[in-house]
Protein backbone atom coordinates (compact mmCIF):
# COMPACT_ATOMS: atom_id res chain seq x y z
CA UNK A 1 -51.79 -35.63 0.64
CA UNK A 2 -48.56 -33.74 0.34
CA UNK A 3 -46.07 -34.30 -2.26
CA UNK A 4 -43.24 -35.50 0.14
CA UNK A 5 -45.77 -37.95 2.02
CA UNK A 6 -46.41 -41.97 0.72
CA UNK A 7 -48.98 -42.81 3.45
CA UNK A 8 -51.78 -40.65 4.81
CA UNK A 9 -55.49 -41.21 6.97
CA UNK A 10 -58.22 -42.02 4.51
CA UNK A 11 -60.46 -40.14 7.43
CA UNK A 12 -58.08 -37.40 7.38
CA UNK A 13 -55.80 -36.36 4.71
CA UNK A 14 -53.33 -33.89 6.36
CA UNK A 15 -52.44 -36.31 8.90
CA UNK A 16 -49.35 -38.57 8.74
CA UNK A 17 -49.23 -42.35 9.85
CA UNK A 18 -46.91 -41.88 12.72
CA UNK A 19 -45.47 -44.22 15.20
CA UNK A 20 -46.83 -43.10 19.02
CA UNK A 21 -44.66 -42.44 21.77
CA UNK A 22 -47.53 -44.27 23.96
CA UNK A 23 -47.60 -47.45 22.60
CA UNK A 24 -50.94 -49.09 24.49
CA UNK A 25 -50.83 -52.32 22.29
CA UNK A 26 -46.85 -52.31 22.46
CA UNK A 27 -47.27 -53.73 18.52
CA UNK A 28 -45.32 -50.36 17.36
CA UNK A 29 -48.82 -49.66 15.47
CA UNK A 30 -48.98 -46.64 13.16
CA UNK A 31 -51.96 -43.80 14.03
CA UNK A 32 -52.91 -40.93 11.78
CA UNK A 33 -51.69 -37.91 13.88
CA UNK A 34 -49.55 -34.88 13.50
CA UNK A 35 -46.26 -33.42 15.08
CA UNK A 36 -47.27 -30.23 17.41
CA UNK A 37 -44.73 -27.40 17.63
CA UNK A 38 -44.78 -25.02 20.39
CA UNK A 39 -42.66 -21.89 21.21
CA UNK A 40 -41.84 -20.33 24.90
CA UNK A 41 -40.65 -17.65 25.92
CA UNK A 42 -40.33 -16.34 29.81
CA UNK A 43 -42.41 -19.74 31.04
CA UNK A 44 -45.20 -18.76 28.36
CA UNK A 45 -46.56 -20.39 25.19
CA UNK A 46 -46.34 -18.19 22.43
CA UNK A 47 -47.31 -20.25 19.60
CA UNK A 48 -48.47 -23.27 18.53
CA UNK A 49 -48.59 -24.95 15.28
CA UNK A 50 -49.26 -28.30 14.02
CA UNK A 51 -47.20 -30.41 10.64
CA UNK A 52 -48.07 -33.53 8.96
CA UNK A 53 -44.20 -33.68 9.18
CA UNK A 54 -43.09 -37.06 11.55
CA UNK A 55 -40.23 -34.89 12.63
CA UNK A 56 -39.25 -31.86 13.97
CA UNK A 57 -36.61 -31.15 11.23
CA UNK A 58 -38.46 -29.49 8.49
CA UNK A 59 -40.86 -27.77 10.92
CA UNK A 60 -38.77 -25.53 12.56
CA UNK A 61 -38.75 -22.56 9.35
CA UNK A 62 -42.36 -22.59 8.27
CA UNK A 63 -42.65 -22.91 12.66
CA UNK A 64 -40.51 -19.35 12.44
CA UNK A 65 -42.38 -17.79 9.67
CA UNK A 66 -45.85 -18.35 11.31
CA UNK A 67 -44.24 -17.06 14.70
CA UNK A 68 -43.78 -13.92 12.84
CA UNK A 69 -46.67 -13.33 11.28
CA UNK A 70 -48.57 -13.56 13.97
CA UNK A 71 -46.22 -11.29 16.84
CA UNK A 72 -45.21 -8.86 13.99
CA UNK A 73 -41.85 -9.76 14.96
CA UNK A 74 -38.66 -12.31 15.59
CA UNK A 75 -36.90 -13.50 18.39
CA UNK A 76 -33.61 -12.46 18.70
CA UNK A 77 -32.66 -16.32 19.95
CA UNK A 78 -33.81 -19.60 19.25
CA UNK A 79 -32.91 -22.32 21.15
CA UNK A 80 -34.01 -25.90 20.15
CA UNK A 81 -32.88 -29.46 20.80
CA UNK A 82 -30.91 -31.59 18.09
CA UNK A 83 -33.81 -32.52 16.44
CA UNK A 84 -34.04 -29.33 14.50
CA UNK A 85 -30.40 -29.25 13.41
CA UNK A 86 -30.20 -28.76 9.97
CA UNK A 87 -27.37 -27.04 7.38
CA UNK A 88 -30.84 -25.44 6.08
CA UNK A 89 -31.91 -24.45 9.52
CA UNK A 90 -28.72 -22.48 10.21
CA UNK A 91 -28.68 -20.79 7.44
CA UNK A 92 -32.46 -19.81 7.88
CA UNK A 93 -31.70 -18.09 10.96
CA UNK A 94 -28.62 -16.22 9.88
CA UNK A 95 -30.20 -15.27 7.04
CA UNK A 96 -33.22 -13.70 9.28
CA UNK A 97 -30.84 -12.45 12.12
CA UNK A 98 -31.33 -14.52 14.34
CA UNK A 99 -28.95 -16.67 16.47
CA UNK A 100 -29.08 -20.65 16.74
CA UNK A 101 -28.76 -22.42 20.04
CA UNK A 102 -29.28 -25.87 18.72
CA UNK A 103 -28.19 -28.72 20.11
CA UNK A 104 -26.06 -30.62 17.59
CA UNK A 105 -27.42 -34.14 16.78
CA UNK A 106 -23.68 -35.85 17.53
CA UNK A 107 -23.62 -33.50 20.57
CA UNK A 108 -23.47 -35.79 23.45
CA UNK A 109 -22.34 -39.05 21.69
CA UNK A 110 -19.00 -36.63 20.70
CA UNK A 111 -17.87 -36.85 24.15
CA UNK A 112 -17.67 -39.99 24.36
CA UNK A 113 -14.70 -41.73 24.51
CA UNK A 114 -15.54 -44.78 21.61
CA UNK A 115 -16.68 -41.75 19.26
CA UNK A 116 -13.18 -39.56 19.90
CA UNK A 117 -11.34 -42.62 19.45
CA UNK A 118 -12.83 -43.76 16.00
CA UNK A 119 -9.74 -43.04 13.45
CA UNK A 120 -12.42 -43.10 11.01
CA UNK A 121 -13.95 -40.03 11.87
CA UNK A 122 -13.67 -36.66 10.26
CA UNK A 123 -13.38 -35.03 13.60
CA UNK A 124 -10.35 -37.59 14.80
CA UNK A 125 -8.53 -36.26 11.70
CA UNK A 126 -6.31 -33.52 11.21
CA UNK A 127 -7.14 -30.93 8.91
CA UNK A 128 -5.22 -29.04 6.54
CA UNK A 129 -6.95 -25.46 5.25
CA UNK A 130 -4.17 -24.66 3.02
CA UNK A 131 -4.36 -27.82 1.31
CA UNK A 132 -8.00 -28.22 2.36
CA UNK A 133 -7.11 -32.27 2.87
CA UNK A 134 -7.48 -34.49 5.97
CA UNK A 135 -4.74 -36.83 7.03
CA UNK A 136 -6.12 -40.16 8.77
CA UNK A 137 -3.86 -42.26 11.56
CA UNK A 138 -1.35 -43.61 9.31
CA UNK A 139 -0.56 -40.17 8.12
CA UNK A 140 -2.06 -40.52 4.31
CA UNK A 141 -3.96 -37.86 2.70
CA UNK A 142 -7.43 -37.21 2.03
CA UNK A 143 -7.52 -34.64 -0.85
CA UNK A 144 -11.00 -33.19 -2.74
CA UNK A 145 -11.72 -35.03 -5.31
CA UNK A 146 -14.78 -34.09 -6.56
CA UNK A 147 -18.48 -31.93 -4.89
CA UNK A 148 -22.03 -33.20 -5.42
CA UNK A 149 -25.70 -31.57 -4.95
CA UNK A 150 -27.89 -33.07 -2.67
CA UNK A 151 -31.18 -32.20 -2.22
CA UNK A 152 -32.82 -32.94 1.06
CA UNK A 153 -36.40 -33.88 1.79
CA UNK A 154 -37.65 -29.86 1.66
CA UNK A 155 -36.28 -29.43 -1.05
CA UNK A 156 -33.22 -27.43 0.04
CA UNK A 157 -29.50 -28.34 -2.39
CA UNK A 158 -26.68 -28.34 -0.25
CA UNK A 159 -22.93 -28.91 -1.89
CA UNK A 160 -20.93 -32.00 -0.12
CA UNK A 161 -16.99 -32.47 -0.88
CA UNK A 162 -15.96 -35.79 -1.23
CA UNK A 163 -12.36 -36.31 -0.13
CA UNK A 164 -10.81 -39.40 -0.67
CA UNK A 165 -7.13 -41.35 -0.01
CA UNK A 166 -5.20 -43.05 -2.46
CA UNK A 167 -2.76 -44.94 -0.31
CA UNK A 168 -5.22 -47.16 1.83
CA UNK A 169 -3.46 -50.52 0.74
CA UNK A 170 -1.66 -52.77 3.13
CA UNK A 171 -2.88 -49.99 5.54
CA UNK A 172 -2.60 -51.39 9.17
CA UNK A 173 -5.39 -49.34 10.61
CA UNK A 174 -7.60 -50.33 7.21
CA UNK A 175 -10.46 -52.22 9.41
CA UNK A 176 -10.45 -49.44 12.23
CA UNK A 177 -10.84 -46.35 9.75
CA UNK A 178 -13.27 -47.79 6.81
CA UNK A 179 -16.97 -48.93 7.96
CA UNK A 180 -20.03 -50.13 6.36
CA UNK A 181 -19.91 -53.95 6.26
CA UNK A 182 -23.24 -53.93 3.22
CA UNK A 183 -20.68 -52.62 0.44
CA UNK A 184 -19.85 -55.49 -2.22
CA UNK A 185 -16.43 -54.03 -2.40
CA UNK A 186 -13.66 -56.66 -0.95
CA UNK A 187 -12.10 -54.50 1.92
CA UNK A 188 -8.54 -54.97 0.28
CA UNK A 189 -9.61 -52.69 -2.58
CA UNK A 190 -11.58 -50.14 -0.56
CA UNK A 191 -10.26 -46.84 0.11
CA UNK A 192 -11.48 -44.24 2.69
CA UNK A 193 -13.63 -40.96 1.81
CA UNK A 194 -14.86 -38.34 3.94
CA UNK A 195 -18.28 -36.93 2.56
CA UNK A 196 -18.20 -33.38 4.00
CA UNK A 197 -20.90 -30.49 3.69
CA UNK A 198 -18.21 -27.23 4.70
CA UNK A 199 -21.49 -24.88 5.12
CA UNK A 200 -22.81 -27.21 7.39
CA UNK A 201 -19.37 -27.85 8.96
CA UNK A 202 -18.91 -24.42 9.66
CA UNK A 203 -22.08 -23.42 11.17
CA UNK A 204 -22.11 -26.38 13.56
CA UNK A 205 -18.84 -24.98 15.15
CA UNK A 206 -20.54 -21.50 15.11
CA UNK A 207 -23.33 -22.57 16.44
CA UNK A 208 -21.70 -25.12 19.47
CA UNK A 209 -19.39 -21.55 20.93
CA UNK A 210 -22.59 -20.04 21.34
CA UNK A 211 -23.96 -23.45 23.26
CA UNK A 212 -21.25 -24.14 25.40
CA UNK A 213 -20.78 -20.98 26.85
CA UNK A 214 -22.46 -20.01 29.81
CA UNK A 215 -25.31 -17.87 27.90
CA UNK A 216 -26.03 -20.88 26.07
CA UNK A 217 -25.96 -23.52 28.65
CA UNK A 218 -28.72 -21.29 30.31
CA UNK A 219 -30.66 -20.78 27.68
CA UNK A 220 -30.95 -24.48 27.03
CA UNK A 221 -31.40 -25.36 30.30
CA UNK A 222 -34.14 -23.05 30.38
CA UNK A 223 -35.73 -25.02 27.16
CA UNK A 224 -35.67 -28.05 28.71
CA UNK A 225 -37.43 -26.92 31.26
CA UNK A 226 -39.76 -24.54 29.92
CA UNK A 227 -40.81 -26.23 26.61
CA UNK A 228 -40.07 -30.41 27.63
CA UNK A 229 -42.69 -28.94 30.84
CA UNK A 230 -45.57 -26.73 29.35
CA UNK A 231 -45.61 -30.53 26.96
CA UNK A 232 -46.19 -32.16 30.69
CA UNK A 233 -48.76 -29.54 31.69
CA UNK A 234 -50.91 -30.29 29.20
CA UNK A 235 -50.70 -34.13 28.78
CA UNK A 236 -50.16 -34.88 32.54
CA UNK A 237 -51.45 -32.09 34.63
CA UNK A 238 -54.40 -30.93 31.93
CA UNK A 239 -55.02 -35.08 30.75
CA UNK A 240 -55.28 -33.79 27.03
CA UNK A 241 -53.47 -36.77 24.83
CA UNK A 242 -55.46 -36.85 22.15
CA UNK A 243 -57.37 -34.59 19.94
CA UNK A 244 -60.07 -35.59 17.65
């Protein structure tokens, strides 16, 4: 049982209690199982790996590392979808030189219209560099007022900025701009803050030129047909769904 896992198979300890995508019972039943990685490249399989992970976030370096050991090389490109997006990720493959194609995990809801019309949004607001502040709807400031660690589930400590406004009362787009209806705060006293991670901020714009040009809008096209189908080969064309 690894140190990050609370619930593991008593038949075999490196697997996970995951939730099934095929659902025979339809009870939403946990099975021990594991989360397979594979890598393609040119319409072949080039690796294979398997995690006790349940998802594909924290897979994706050790994933890399293996990869490399075993070709005695990198890739010069990795594309993946947005369930490997990760400030930790990014950094990973800068650090190795090698350039992300990930899919960002508010990718598609982003163009939505709702999501570019939320005034709450730190994407909706206008941002100073100079100043490094944000100014909402009503034209108030967000200024830094203090950064914290977090540490995410592999361990990686990432700094986040909190911003935060001072001039929220009697604000008429209050309601619109401040969520989260379980805080015990009356909404009359509340006052907005952005909680903002500027690594990760900055390598998510990075990252989306290199996706929405037409280099990268091939190369994920060719993922989701190459990876998304050698999965189909084997569970629909080759019957193999489970491994014992």
């Amino acid at each position: 049982m690894g140190p990050s896992r609370n619930s593991y198979s008593k038949t075999d300890p490196d697997a996970t209690f995951m939730r099934m995508k095929e659902d025979h019972m339809r009870n939403g039943q946990l099975k021990p199982a594991y989360n397979v990685q594979i890598a393609v490249n040119s319409e072949y399989i080039t690796g294979i790996e398997t995690f006790s992970d349940r998802t594909d976030l924290g897979t994706l370096v050790p994933f890399l590392k293996e990869l490399k050991r075993q070709h005695k090389g990198k890739y010069a490109e990795v594309t993946a979808d947005a369930g490997y997006e990760s400030e930790e990720n990014y950094l990973f493959l800068e650090k190795n030189g090698q350039s992300s194609f990930i899919k960002p995990m508010n990718y598609e809801i982003s163009k939505t219209r709702k999501y570019k019309k939320d005034i709450g949004k730190m994407e909706n607001m206008e941002y100073d560099p100079e100043k490094d502040s944000y100014r909402c709807q009503n034209r108030k400031m967000l200024t830094v007022q203090y950064q914290r660690k977090q540490k995410t589930a592999t361990g990686y400590l990432r700094t986040v900025t909190v911003y935060q406004c001072h001039e929220c009362k009697g604000c008429p787009f209050k309601e619109k701009c401040i969520k989260g209806n379980n805080c015990k705060t009356p909404m009359e006293k509340r006052e907005k803050r952005l909680y903002v991670s500027k690594v990760m901020k900055q390598k998510r714009e990075e990252n989306v030129k290199r996706i929405i040009s037409e280099y990268g809008n091939q190369l994920r096209m060719n993922r989701s047909i190459q990876a998304e189908g050698s999965f189909a080969n084997v569970k629909e064309d080759m019957n193999f769904r489970r491994y014992l």
